[in-house]
C-alpha atoms as a PDB file:
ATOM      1  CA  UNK A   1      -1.828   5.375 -19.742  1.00  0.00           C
ATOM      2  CA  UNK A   2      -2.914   8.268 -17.705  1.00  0.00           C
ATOM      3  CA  UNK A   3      -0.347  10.697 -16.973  1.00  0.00           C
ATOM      4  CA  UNK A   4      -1.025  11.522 -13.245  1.00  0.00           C
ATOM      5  CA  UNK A   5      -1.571   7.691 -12.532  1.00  0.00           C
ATOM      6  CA  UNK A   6       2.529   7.874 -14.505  1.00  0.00           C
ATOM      7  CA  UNK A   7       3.633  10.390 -12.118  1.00  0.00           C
ATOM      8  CA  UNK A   8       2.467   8.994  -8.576  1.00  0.00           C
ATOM      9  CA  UNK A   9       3.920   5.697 -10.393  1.00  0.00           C
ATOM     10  CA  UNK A  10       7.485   7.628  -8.677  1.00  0.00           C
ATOM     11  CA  UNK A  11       6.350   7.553  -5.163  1.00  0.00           C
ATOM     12  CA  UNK A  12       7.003   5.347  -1.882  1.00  0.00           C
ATOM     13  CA  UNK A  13       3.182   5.183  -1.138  1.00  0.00           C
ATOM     14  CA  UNK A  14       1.065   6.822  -4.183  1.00  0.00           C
ATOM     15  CA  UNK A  15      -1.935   8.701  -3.377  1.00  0.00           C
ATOM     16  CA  UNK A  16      -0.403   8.834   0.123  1.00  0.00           C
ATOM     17  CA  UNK A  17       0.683  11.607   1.659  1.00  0.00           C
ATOM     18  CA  UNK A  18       4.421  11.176   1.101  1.00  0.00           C
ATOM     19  CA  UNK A  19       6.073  13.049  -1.311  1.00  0.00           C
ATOM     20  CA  UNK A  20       9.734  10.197  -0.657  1.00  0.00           C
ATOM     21  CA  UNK A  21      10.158   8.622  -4.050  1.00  0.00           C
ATOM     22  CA  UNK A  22       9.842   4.950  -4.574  1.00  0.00           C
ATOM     23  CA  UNK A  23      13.761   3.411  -3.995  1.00  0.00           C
ATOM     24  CA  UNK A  24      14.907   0.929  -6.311  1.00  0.00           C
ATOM     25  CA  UNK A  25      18.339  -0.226  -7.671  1.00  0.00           C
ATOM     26  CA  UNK A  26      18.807   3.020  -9.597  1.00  0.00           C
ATOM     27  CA  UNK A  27      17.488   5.365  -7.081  1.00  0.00           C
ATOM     28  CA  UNK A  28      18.152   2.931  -3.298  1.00  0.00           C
ATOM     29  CA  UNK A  29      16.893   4.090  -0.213  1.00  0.00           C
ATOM     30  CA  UNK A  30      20.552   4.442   1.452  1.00  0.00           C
ATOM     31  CA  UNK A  31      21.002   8.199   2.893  1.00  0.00           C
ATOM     32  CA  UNK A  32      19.995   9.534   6.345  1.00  0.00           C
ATOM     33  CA  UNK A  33      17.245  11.963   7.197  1.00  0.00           C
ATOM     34  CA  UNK A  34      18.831  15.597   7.416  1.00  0.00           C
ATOM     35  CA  UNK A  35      16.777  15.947  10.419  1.00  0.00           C
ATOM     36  CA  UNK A  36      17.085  13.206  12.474  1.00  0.00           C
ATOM     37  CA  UNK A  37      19.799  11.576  10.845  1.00  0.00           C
ATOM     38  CA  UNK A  38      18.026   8.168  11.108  1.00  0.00           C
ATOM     39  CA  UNK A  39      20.157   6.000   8.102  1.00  0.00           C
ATOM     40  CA  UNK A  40      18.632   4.520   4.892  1.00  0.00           C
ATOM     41  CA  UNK A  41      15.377   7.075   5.560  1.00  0.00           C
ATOM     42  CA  UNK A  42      16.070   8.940   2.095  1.00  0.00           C
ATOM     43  CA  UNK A  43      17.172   8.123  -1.744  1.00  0.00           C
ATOM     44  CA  UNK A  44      19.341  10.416  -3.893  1.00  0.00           C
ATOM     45  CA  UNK A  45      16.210  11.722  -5.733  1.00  0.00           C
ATOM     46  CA  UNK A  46      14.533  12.979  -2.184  1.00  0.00           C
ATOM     47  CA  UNK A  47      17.522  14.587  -1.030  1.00  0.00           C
ATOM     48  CA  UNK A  48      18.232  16.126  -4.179  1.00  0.00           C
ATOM     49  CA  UNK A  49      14.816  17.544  -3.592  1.00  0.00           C
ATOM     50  CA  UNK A  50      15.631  18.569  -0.152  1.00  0.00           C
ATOM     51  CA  UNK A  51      13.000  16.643   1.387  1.00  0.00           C
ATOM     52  CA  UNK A  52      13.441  14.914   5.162  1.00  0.00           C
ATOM     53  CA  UNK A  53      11.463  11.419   6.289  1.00  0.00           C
ATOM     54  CA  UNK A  54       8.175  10.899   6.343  1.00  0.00           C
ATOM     55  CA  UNK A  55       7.729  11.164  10.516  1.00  0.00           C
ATOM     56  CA  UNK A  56       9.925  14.672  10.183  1.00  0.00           C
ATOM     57  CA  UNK A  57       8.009  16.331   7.609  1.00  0.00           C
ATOM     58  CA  UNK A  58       4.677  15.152   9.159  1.00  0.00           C
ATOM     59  CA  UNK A  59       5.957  16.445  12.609  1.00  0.00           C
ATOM     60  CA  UNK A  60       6.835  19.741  11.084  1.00  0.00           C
ATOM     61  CA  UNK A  61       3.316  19.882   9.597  1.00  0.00           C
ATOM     62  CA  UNK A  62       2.464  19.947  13.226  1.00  0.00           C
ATOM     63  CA  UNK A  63       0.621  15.781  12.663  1.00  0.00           C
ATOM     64  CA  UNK A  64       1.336  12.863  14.422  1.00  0.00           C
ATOM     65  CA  UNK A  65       2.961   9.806  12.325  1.00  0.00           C
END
């Protein structure tokens, strides 16, 4: 298998433009943005990353979501 297509394999949406990881039962989407503190926005792997939701991080990129 090709290793890129392995490593977007991790991601909510790949070849999207988020970076969130994909949730599932090891890694659940059940933590809050740190931005706008909308719930079940993040899982443990994106905030141990230090990333915020998608609409955040686009709106800090100056885009609209």
């Amino acid at each position: 298998m090709d290793r890129d297509y392995e490593d977007r394999s991790d991601f909510q949406d790949p070849g999207g433009n988020s970076a969130l990881r994909a949730a599932s039962k090891r890694n659940p989407r059940n933590l809050p943005c740190p931005t706008c503190e909308e719930p079940n926005k993040l899982t443990p792997r994106d905030r141990a990353l230090g990333y915020q939701c998608n609409a955040c991080a686009n709106a800090a990129e100056g885009g609209g979501w």
